[in-house]
PDB file of N, CA and C in Angstrom:
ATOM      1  N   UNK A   1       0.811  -1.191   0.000  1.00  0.00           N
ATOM      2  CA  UNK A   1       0.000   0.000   0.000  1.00  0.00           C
ATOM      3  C   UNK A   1       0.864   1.268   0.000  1.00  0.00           C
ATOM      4  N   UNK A   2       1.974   1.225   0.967  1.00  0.00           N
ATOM      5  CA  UNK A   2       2.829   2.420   1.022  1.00  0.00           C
ATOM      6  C   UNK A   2       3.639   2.777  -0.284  1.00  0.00           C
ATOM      7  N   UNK A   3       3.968   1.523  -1.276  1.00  0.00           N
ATOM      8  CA  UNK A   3       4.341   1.982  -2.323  1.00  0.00           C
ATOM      9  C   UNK A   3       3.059   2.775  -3.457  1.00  0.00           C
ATOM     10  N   UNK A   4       2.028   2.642  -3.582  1.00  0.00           N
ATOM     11  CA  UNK A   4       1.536   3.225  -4.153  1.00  0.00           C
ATOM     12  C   UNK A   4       1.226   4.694  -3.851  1.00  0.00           C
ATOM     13  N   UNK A   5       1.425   4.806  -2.580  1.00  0.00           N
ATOM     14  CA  UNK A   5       1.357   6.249  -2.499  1.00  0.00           C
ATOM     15  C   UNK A   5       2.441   7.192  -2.977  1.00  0.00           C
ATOM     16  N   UNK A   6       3.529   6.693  -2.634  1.00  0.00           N
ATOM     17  CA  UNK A   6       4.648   7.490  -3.601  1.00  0.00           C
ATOM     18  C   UNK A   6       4.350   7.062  -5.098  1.00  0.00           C
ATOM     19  N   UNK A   7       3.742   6.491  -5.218  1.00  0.00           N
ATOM     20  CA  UNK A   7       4.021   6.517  -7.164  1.00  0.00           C
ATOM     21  C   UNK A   7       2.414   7.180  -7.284  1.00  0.00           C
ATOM     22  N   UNK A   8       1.831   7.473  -6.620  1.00  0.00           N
ATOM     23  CA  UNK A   8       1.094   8.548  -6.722  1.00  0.00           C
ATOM     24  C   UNK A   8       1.338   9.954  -6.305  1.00  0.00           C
ATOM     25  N   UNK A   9       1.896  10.060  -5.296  1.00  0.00           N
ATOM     26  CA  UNK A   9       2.384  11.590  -5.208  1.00  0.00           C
ATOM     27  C   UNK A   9       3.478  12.465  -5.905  1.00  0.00           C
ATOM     28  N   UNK A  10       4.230  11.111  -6.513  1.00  0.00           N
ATOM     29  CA  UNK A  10       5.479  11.340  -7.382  1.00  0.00           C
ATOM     30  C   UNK A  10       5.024  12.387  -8.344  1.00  0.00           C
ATOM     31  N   UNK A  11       4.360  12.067  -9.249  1.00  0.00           N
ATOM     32  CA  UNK A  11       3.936  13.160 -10.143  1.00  0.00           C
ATOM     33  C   UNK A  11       3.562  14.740  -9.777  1.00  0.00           C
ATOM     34  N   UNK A  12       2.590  14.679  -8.825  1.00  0.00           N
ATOM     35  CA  UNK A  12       2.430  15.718  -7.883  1.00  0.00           C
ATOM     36  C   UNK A  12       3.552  16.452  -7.605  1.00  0.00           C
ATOM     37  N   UNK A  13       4.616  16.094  -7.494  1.00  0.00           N
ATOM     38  CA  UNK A  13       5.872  16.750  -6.360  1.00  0.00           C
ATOM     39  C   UNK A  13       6.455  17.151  -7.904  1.00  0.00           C
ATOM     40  N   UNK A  14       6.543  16.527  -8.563  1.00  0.00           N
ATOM     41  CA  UNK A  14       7.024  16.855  -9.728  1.00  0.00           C
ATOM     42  C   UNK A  14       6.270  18.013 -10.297  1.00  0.00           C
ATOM     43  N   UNK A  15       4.849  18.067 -10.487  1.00  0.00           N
ATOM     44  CA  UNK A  15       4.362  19.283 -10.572  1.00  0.00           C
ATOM     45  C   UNK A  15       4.825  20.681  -9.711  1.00  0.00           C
ATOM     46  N   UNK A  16       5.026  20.378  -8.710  1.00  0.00           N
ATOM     47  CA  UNK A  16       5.006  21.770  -7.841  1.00  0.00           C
ATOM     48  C   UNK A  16       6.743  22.065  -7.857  1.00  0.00           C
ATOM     49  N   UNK A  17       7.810  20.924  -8.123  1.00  0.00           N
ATOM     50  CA  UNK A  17       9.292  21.308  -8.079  1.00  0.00           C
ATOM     51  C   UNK A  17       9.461  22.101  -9.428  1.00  0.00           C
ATOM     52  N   UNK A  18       8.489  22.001 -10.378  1.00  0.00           N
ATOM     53  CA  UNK A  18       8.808  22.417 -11.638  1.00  0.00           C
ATOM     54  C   UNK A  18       7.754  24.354 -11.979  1.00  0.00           C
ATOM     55  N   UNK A  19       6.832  24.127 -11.249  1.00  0.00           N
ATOM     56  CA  UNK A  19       5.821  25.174 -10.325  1.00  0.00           C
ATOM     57  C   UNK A  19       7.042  26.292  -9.834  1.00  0.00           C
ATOM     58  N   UNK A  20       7.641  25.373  -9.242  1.00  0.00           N
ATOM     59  CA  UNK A  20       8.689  26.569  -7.706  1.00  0.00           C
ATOM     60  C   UNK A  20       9.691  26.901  -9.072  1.00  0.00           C
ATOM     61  N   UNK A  21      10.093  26.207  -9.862  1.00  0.00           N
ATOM     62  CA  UNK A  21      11.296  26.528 -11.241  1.00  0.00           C
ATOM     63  C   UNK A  21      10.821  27.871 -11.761  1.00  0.00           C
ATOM     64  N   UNK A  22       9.765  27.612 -12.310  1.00  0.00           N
ATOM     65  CA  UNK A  22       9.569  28.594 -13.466  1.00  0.00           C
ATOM     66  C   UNK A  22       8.545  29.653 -12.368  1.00  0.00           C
ATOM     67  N   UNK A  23       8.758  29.466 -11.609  1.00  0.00           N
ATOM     68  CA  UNK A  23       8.231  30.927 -10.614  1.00  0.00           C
ATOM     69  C   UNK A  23       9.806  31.895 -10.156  1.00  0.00           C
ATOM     70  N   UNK A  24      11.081  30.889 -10.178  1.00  0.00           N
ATOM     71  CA  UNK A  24      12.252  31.337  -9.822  1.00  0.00           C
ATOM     72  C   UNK A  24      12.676  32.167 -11.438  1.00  0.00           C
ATOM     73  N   UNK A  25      12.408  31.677 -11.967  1.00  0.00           N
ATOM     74  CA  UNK A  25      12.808  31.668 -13.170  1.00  0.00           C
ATOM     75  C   UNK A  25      11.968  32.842 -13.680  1.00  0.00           C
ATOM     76  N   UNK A  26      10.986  33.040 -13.566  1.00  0.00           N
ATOM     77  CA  UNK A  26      10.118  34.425 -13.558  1.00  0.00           C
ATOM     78  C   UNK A  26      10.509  35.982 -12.999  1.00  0.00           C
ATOM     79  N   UNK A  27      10.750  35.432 -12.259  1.00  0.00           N
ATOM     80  CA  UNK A  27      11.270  36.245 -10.976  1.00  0.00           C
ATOM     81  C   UNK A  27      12.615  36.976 -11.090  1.00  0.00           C
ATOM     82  N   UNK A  28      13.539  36.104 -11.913  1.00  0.00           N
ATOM     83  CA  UNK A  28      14.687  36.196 -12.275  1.00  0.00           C
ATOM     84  C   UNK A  28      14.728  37.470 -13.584  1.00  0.00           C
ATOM     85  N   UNK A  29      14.146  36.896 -14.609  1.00  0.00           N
ATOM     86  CA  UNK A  29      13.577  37.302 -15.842  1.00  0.00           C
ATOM     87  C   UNK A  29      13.148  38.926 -15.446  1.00  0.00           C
ATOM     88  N   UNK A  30      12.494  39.076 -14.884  1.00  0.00           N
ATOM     89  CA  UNK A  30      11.534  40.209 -14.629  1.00  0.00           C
ATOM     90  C   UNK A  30      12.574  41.142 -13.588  1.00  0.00           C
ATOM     91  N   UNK A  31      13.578  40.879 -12.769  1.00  0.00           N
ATOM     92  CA  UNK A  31      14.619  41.455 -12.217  1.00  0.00           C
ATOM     93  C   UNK A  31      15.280  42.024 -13.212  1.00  0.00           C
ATOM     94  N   UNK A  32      15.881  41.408 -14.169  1.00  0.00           N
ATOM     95  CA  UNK A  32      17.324  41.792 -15.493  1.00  0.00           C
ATOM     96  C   UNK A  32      16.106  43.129 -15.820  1.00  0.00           C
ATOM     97  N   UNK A  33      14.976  42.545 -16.503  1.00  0.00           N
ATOM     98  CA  UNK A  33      14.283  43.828 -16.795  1.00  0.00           C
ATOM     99  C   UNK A  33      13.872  45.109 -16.197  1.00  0.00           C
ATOM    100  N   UNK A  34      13.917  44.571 -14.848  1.00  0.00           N
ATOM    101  CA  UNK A  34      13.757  46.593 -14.020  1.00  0.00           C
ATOM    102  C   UNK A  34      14.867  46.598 -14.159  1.00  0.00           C
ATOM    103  N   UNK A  35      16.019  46.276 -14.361  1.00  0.00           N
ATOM    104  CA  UNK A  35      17.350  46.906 -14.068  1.00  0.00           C
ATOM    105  C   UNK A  35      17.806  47.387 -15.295  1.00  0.00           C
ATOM    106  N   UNK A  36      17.286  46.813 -16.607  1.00  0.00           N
ATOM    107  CA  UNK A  36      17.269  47.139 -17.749  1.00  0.00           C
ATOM    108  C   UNK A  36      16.692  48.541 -18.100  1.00  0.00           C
ATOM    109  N   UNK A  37      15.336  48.481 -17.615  1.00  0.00           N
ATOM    110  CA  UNK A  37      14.525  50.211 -17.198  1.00  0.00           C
ATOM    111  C   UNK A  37      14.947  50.924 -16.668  1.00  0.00           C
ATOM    112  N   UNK A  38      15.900  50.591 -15.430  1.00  0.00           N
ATOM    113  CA  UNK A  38      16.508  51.510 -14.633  1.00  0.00           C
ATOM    114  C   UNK A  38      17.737  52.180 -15.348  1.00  0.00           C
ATOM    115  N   UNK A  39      18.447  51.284 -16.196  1.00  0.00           N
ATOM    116  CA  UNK A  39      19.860  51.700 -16.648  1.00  0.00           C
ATOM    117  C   UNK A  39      19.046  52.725 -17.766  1.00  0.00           C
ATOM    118  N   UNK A  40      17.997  52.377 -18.944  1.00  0.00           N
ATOM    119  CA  UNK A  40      17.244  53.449 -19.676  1.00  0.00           C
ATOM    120  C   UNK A  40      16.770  54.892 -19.174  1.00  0.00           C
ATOM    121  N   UNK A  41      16.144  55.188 -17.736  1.00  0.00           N
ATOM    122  CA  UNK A  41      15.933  55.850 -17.450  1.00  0.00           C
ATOM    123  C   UNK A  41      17.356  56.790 -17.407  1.00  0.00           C
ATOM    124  N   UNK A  42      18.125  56.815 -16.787  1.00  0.00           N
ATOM    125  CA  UNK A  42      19.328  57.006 -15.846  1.00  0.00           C
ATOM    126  C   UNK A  42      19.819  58.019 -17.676  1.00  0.00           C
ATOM    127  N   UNK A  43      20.406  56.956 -18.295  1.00  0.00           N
ATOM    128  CA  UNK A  43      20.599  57.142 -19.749  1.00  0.00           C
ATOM    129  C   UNK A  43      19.336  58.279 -20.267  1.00  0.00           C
ATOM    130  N   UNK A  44      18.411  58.503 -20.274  1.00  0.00           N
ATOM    131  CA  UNK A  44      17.342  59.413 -20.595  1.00  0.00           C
ATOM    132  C   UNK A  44      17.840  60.500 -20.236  1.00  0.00           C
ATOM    133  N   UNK A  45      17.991  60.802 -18.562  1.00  0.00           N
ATOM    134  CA  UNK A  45      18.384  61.683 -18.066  1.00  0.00           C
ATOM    135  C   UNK A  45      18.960  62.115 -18.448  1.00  0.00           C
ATOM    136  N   UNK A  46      20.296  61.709 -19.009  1.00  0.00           N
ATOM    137  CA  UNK A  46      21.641  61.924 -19.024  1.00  0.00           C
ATOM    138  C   UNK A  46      21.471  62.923 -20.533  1.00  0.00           C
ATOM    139  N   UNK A  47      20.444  61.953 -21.248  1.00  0.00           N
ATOM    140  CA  UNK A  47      20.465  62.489 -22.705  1.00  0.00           C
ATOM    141  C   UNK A  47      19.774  64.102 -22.659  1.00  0.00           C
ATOM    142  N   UNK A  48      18.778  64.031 -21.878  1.00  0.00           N
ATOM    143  CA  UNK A  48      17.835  65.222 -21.650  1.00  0.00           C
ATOM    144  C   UNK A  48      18.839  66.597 -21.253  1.00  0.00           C
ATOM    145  N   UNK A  49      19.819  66.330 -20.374  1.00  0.00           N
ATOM    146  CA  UNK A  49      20.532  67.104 -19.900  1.00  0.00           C
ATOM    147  C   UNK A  49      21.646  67.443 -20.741  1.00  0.00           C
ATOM    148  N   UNK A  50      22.194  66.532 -21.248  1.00  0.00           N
ATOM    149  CA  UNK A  50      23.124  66.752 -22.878  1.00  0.00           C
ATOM    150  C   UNK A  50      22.688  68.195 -23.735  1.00  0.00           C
ATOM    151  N   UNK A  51      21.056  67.362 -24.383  1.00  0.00           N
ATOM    152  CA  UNK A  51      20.234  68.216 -25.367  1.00  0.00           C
ATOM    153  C   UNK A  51      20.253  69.715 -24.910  1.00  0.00           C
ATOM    154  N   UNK A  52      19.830  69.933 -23.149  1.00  0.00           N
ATOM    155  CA  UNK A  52      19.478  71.440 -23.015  1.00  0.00           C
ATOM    156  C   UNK A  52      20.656  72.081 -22.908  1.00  0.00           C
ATOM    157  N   UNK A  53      21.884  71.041 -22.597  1.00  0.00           N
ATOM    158  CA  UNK A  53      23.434  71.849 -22.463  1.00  0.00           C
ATOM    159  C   UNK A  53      24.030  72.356 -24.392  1.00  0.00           C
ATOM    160  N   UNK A  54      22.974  71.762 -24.841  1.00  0.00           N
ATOM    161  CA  UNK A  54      23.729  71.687 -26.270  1.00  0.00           C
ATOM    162  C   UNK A  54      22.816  72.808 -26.962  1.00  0.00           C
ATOM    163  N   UNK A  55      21.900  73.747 -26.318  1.00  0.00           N
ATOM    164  CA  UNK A  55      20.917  74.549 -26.809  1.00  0.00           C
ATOM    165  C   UNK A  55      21.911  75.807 -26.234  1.00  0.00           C
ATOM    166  N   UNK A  56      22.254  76.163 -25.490  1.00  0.00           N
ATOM    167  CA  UNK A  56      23.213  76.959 -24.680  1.00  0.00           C
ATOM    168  C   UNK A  56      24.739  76.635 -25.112  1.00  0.00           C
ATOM    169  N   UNK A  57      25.077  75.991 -26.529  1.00  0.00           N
ATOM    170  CA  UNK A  57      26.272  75.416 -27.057  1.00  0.00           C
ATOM    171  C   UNK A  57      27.633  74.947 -25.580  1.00  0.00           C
ATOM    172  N   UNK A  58      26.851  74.336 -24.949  1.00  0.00           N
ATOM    173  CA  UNK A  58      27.920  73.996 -23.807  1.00  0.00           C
ATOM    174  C   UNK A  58      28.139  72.235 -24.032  1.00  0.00           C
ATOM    175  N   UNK A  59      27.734  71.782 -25.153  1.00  0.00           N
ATOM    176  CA  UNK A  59      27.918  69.866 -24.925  1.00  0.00           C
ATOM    177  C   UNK A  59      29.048  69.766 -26.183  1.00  0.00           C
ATOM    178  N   UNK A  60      30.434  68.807 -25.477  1.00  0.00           N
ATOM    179  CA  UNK A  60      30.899  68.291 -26.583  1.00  0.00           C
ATOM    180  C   UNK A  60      30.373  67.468 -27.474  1.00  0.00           C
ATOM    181  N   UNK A  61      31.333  66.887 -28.713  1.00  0.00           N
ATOM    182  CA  UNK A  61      31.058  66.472 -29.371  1.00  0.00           C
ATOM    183  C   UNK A  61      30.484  64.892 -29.021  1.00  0.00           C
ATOM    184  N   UNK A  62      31.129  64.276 -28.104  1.00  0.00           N
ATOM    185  CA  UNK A  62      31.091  63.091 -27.632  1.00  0.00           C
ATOM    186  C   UNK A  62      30.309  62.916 -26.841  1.00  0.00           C
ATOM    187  N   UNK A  63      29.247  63.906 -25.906  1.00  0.00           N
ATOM    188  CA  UNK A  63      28.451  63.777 -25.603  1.00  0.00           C
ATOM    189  C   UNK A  63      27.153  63.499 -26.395  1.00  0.00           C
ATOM    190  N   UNK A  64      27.424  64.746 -27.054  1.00  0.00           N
ATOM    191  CA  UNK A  64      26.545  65.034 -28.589  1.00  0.00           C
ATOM    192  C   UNK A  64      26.133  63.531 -28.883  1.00  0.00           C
ATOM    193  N   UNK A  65      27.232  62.748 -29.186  1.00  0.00           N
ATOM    194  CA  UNK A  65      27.281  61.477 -29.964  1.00  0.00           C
ATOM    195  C   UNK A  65      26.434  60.354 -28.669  1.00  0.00           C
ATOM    196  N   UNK A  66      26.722  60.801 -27.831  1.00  0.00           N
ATOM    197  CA  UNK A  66      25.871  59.300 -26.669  1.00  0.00           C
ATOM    198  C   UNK A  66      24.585  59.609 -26.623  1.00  0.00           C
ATOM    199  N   UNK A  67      24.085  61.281 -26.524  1.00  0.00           N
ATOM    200  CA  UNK A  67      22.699  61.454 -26.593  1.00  0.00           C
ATOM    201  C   UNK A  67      22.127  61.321 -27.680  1.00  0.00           C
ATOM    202  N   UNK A  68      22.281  61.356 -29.243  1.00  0.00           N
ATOM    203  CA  UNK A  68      22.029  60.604 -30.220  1.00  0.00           C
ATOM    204  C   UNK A  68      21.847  59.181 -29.946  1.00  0.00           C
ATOM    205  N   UNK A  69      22.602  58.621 -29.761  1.00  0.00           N
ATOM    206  CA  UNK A  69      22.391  57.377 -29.627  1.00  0.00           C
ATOM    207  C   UNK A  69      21.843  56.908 -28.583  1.00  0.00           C
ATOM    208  N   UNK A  70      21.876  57.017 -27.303  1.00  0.00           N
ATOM    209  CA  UNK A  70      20.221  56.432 -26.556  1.00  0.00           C
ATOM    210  C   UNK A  70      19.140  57.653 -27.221  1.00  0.00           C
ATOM    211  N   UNK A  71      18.946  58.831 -27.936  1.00  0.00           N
ATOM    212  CA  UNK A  71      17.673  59.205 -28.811  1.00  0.00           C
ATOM    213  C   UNK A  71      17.470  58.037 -29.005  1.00  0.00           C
ATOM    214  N   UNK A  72      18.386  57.189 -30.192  1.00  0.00           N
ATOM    215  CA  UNK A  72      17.919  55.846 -31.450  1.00  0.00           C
ATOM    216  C   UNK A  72      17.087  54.729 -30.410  1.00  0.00           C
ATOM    217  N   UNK A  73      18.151  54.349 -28.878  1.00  0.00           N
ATOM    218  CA  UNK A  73      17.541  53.827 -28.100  1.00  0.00           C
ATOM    219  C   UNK A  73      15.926  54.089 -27.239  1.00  0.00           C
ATOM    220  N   UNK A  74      16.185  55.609 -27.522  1.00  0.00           N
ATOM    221  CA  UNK A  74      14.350  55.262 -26.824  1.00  0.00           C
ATOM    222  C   UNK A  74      13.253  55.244 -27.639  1.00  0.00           C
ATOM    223  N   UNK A  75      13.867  55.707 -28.932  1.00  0.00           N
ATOM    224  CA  UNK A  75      13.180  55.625 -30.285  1.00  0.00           C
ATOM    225  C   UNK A  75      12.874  54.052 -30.714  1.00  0.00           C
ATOM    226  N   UNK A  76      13.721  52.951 -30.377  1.00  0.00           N
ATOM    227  CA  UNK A  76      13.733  51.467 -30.603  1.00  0.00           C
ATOM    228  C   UNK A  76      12.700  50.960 -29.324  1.00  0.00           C
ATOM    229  N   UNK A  77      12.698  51.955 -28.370  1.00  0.00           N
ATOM    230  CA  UNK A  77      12.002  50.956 -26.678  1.00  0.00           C
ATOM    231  C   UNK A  77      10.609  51.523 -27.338  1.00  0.00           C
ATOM    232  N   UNK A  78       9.574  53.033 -28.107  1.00  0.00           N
ATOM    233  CA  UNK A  78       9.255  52.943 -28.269  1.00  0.00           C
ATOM    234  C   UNK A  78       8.480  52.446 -29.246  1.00  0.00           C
ATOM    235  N   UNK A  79       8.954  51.746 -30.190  1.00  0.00           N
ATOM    236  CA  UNK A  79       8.867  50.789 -31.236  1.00  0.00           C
ATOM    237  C   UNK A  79       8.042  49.541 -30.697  1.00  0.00           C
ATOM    238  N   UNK A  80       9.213  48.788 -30.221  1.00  0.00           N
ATOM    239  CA  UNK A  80       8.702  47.833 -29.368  1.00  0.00           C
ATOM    240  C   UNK A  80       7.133  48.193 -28.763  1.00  0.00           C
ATOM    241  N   UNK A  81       7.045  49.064 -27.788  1.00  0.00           N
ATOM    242  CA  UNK A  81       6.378  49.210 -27.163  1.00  0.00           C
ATOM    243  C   UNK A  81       5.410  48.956 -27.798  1.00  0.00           C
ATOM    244  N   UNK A  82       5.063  49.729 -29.636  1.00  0.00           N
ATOM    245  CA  UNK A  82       3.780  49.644 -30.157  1.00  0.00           C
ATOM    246  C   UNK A  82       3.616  48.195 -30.128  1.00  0.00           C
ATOM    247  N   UNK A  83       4.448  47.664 -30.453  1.00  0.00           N
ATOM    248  CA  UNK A  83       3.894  46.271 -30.739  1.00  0.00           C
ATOM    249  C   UNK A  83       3.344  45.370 -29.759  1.00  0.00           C
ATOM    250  N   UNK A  84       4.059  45.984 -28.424  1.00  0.00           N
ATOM    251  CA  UNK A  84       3.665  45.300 -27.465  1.00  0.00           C
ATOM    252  C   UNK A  84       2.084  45.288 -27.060  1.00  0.00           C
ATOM    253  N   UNK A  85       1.509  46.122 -27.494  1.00  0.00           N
ATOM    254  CA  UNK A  85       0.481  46.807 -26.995  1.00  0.00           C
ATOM    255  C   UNK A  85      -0.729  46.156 -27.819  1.00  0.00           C
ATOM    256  N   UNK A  86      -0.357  45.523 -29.518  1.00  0.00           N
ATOM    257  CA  UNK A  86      -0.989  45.173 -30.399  1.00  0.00           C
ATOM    258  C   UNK A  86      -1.790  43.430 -30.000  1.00  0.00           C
ATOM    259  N   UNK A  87      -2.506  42.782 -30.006  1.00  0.00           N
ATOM    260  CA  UNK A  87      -2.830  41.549 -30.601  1.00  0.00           C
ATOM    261  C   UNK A  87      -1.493  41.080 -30.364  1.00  0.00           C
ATOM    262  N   UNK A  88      -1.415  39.737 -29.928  1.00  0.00           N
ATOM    263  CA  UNK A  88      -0.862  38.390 -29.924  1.00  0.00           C
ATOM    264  C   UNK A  88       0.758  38.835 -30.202  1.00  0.00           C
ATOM    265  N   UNK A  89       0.708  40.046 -29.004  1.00  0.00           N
ATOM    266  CA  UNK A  89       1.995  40.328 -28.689  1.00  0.00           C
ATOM    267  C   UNK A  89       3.203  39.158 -28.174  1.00  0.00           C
ATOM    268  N   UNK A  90       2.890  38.178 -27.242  1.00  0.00           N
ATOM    269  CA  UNK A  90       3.535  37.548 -26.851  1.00  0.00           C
ATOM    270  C   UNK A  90       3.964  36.136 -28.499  1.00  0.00           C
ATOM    271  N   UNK A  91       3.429  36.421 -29.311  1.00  0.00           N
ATOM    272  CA  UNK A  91       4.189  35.370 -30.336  1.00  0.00           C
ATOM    273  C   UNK A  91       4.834  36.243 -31.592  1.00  0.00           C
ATOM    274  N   UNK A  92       4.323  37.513 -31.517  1.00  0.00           N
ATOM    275  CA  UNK A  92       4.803  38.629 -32.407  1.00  0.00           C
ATOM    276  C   UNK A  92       6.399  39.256 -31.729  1.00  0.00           C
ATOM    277  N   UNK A  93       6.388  39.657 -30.782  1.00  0.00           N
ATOM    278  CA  UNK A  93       7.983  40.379 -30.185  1.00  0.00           C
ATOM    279  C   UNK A  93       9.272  39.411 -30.097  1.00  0.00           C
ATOM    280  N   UNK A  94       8.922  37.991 -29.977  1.00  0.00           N
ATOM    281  CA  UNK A  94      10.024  37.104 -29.919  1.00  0.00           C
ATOM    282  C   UNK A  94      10.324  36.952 -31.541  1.00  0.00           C
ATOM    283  N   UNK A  95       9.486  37.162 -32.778  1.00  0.00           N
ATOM    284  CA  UNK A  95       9.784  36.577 -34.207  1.00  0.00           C
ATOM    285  C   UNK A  95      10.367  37.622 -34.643  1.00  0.00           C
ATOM    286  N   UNK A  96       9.696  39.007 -34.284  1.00  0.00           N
ATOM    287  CA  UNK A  96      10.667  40.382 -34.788  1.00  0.00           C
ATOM    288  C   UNK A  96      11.561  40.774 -34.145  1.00  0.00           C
ATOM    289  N   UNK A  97      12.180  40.256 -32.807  1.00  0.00           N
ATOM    290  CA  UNK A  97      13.890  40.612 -32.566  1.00  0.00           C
ATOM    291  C   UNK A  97      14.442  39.277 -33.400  1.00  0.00           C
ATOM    292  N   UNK A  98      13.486  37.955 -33.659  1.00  0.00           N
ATOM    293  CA  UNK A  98      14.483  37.269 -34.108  1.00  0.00           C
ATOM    294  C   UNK A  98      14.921  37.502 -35.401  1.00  0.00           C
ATOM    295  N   UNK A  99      13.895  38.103 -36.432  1.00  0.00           N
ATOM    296  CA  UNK A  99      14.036  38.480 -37.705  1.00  0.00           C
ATOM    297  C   UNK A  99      15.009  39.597 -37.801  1.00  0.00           C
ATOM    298  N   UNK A 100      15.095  40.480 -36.985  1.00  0.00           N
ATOM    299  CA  UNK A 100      16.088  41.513 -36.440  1.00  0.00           C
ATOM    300  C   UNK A 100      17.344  41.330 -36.492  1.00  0.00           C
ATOM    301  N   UNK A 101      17.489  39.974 -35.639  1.00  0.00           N
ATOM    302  CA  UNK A 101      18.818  39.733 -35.408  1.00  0.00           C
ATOM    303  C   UNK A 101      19.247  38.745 -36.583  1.00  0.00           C
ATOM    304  N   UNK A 102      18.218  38.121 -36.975  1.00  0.00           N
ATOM    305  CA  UNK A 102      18.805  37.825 -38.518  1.00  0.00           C
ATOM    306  C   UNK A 102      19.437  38.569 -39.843  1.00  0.00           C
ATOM    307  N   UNK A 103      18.713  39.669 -39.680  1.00  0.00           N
ATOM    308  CA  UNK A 103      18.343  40.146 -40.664  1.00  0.00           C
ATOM    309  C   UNK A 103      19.720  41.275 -40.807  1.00  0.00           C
ATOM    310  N   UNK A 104      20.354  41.495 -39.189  1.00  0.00           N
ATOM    311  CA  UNK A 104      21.243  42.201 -38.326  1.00  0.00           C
ATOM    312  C   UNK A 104      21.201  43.700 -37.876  1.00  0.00           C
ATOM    313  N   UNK A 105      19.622  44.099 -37.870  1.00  0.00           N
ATOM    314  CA  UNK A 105      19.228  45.174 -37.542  1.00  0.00           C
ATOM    315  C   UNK A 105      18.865  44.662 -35.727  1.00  0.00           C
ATOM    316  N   UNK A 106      19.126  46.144 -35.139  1.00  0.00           N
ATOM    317  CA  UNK A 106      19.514  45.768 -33.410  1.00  0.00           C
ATOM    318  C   UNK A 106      17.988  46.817 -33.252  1.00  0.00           C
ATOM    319  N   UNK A 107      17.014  45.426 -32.703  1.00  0.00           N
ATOM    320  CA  UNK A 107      15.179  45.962 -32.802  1.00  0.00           C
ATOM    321  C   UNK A 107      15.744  46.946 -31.077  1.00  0.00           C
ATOM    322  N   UNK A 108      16.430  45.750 -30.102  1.00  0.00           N
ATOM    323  CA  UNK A 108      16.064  46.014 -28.886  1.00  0.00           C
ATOM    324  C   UNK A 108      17.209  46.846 -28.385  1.00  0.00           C
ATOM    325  N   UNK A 109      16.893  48.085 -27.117  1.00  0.00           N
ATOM    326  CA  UNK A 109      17.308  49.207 -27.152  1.00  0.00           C
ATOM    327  C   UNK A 109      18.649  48.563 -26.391  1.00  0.00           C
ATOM    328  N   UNK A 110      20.277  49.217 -26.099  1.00  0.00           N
ATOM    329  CA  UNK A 110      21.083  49.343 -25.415  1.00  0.00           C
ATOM    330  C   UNK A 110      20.911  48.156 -24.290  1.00  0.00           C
ATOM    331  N   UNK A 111      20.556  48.692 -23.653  1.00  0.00           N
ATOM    332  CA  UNK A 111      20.669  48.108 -22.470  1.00  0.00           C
ATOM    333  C   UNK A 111      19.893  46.807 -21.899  1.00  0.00           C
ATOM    334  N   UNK A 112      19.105  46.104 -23.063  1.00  0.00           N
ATOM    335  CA  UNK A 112      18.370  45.110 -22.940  1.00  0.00           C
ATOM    336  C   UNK A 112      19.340  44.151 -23.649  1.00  0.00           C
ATOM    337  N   UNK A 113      20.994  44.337 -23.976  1.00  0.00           N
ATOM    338  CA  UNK A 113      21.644  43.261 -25.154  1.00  0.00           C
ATOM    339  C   UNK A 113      22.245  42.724 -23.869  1.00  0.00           C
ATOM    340  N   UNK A 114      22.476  41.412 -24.069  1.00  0.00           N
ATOM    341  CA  UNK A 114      23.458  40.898 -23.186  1.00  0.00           C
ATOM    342  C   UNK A 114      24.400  41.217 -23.545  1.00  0.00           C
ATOM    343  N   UNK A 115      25.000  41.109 -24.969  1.00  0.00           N
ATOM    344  CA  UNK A 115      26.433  41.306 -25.109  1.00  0.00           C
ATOM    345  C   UNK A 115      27.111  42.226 -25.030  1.00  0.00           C
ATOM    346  N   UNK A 116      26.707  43.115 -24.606  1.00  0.00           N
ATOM    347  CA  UNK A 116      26.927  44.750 -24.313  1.00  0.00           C
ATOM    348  C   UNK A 116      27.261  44.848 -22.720  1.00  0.00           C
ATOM    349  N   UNK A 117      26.566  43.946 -22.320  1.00  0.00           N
ATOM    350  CA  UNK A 117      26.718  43.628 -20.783  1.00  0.00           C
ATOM    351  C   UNK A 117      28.244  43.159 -20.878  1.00  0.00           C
ATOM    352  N   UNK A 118      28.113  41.757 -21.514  1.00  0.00           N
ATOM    353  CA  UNK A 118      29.287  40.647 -20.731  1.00  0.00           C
ATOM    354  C   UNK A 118      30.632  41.882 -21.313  1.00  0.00           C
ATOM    355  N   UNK A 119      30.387  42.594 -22.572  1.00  0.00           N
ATOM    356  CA  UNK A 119      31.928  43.608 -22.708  1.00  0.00           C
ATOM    357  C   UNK A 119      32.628  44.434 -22.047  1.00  0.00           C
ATOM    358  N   UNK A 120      31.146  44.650 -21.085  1.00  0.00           N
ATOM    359  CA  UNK A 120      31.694  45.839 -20.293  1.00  0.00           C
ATOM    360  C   UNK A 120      32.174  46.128 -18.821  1.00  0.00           C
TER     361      UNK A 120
END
């Protein structure tokens, strides 16, 4: 009798160890991404404050050049965004960064690349 109860609860336990996974694993996922928002924001700032120093001709050139480029970056987060917002977003945003990255156009902004991470 006692063996059938483990080969009945077996499955069960297996449900909930794999339950507790992809709840860690969620959790995980959704961390990289506020920190991803956070590094965008920060970068916004930075750009905003560039632009009004560069109206008053006080921004070098190399600044010039980083606030251009997170511009392109919040110009790409709002891209995304439309789509996100559209119909059967969740099977649409994974095929157009992948077509993206095929294709070798960079859909997703700065600070969402890993490999930009591990360089730096």
């Amino acid at each position: 009798m006692r063996i059938w109860v483990h080969i009945f609860r077996a499955p069960k336990r297996v449900i909930v160890i794999g339950k507790r996974r992809q709840t860690i694993k969620l959790r995980r996922q959704l961390i990289r991404v506020k920190f991803a928002l956070a590094q965008e924001t920060v970068e916004t700032k930075e750009m905003l404050d560039i632009y009004r120093r560069y109206t008053v001709k006080q921004a070098s050139v190399e600044e010039m050049k980083f606030a251009n480029q997170q511009f392109l970056d919040v110009l790409k987060g709002l891209g995304i965004g439309v789509v996100a917002v559209l119909p059967f977003a969740p099977i649409t945003l994974p095929i157009i960064i992948k077509a993206g990255k095929w294709v070798g156009v960079d859909v997703l902004p700065s600070s969402f690349n890993n490999s930009d991470k591990k360089s730096q």
